[in-house]
C-alpha atoms as a PDB file:
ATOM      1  CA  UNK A   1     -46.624  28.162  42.843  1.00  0.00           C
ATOM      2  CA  UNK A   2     -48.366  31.344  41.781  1.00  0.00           C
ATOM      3  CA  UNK A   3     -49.491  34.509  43.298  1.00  0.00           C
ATOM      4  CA  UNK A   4     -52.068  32.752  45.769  1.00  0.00           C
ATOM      5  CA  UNK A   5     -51.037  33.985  49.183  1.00  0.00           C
ATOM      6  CA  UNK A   6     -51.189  37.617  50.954  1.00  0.00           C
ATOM      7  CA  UNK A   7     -47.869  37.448  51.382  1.00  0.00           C
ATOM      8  CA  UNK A   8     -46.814  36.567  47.768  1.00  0.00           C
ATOM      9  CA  UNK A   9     -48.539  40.091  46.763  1.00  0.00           C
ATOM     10  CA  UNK A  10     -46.714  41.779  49.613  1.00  0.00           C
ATOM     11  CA  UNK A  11     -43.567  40.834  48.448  1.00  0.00           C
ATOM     12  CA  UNK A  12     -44.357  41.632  45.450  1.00  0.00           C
ATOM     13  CA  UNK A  13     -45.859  45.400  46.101  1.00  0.00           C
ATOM     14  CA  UNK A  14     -42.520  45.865  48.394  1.00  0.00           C
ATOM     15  CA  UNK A  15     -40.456  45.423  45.507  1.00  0.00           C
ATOM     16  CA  UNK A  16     -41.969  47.669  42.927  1.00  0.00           C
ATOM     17  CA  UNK A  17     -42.164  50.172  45.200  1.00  0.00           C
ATOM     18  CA  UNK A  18     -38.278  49.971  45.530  1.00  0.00           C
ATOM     19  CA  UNK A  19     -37.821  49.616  41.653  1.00  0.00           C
ATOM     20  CA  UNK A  20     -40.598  52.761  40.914  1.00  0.00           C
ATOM     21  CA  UNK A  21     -40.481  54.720  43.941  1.00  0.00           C
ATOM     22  CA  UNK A  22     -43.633  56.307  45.313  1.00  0.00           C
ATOM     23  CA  UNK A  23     -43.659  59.388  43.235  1.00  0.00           C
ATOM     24  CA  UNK A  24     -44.041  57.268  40.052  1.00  0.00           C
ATOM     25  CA  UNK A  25     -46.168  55.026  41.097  1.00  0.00           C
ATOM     26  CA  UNK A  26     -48.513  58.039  42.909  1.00  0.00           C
ATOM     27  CA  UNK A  27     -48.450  59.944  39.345  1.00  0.00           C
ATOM     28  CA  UNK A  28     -49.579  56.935  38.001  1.00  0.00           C
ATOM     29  CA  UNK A  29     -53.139  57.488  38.197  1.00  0.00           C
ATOM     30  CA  UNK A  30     -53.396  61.239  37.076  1.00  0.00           C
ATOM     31  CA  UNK A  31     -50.970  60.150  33.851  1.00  0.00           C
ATOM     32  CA  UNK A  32     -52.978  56.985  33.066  1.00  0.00           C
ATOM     33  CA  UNK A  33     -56.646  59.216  33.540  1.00  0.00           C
ATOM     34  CA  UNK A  34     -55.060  61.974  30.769  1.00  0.00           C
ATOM     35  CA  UNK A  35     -54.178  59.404  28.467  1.00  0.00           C
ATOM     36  CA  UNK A  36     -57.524  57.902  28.859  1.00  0.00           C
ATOM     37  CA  UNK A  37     -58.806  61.312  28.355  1.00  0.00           C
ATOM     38  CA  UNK A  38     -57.113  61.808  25.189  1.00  0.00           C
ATOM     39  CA  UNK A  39     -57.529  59.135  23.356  1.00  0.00           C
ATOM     40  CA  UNK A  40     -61.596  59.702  24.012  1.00  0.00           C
ATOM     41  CA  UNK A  41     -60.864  62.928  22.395  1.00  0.00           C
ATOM     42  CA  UNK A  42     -58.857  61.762  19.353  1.00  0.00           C
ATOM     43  CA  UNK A  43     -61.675  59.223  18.701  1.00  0.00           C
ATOM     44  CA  UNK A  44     -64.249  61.795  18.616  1.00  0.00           C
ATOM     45  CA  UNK A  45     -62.277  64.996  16.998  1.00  0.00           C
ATOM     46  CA  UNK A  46     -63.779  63.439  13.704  1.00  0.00           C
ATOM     47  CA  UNK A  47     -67.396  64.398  15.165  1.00  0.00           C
ATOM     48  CA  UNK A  48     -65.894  67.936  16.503  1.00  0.00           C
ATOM     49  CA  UNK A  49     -64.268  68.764  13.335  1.00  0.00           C
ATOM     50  CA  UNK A  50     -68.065  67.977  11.762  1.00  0.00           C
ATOM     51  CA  UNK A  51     -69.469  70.486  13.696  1.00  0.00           C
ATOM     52  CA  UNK A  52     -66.647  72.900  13.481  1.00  0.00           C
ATOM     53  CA  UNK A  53     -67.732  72.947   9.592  1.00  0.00           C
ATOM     54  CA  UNK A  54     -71.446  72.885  10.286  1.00  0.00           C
ATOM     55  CA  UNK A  55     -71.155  75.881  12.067  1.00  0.00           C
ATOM     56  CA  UNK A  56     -68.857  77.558  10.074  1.00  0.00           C
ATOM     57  CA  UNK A  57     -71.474  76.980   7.036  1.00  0.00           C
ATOM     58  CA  UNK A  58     -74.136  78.293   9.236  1.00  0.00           C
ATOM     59  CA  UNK A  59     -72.389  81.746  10.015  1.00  0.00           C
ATOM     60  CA  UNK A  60     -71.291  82.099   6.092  1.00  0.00           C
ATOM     61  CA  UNK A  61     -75.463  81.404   5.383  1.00  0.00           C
ATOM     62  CA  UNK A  62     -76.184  83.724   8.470  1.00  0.00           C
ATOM     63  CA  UNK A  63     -74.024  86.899   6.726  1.00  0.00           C
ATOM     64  CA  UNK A  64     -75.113  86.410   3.427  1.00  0.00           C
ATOM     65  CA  UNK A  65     -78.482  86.625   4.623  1.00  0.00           C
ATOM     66  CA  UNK A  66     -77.933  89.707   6.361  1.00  0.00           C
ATOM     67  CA  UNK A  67     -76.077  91.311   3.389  1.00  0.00           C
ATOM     68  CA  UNK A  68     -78.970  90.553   1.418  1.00  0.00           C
ATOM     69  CA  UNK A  69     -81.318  92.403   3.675  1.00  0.00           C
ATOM     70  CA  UNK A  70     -79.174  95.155   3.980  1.00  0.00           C
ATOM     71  CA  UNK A  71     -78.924  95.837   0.262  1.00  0.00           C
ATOM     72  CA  UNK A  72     -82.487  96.533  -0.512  1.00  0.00           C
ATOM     73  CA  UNK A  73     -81.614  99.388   2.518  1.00  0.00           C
ATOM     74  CA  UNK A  74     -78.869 100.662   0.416  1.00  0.00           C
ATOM     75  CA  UNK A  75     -80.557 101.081  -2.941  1.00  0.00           C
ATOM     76  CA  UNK A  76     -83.583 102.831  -1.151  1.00  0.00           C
ATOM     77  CA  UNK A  77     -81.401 105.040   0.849  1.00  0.00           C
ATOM     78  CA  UNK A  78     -79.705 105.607  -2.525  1.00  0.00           C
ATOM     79  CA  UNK A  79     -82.578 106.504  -4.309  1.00  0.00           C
ATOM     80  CA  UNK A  80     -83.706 109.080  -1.632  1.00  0.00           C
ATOM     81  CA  UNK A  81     -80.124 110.395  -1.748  1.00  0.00           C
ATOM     82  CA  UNK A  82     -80.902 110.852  -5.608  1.00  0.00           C
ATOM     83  CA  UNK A  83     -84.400 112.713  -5.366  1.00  0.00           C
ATOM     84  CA  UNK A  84     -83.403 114.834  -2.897  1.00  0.00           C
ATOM     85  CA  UNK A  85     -80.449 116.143  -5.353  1.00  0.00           C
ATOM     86  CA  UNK A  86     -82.622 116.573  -8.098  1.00  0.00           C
ATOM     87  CA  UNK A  87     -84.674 119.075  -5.914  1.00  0.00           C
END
């Protein structure tokens, strides 16, 4: 004797409804699809943090870069500051 007739599931439905209620059981879906959601995200924070550090590195490279081209600017800009003294 199992769960093979309409009514069997009826019955069944009827009373977790009046053990849950209809708010719980409504929220159900919403607090199931979140905790879906977030284990999807602690699976792939592994793969964010990566990229969090790739880009990172790429910004550092990106600066240094710049401060490199600036400094020839400097010492020329320095050296015209220094002729124009001696004059």
């Amino acid at each position: 004797m199992g769960f093979d007739s309409v009514w069997h599931w009826l019955i069944f439905l009827v009373i977790v409804l009046l053990l849950f209620g209809t708010k719980k059981i409504r929220n159900l879906g919403p607090d199931l699809g979140e905790a879906i959601r977030g284990f999807k995200k602690g699976l792939s924070g592994d793969d964010e943090a990566r990229q969090k550090e790739e880009e990172v590195a790429r910004r550092k490279e990106a600066e240094q870069l710049r401060a490199d081209s600036a400094a020839p600017d400097a010492a020329s800009t320095q050296s015209q500051r220094d002729s124009s003294e001696t004059r």
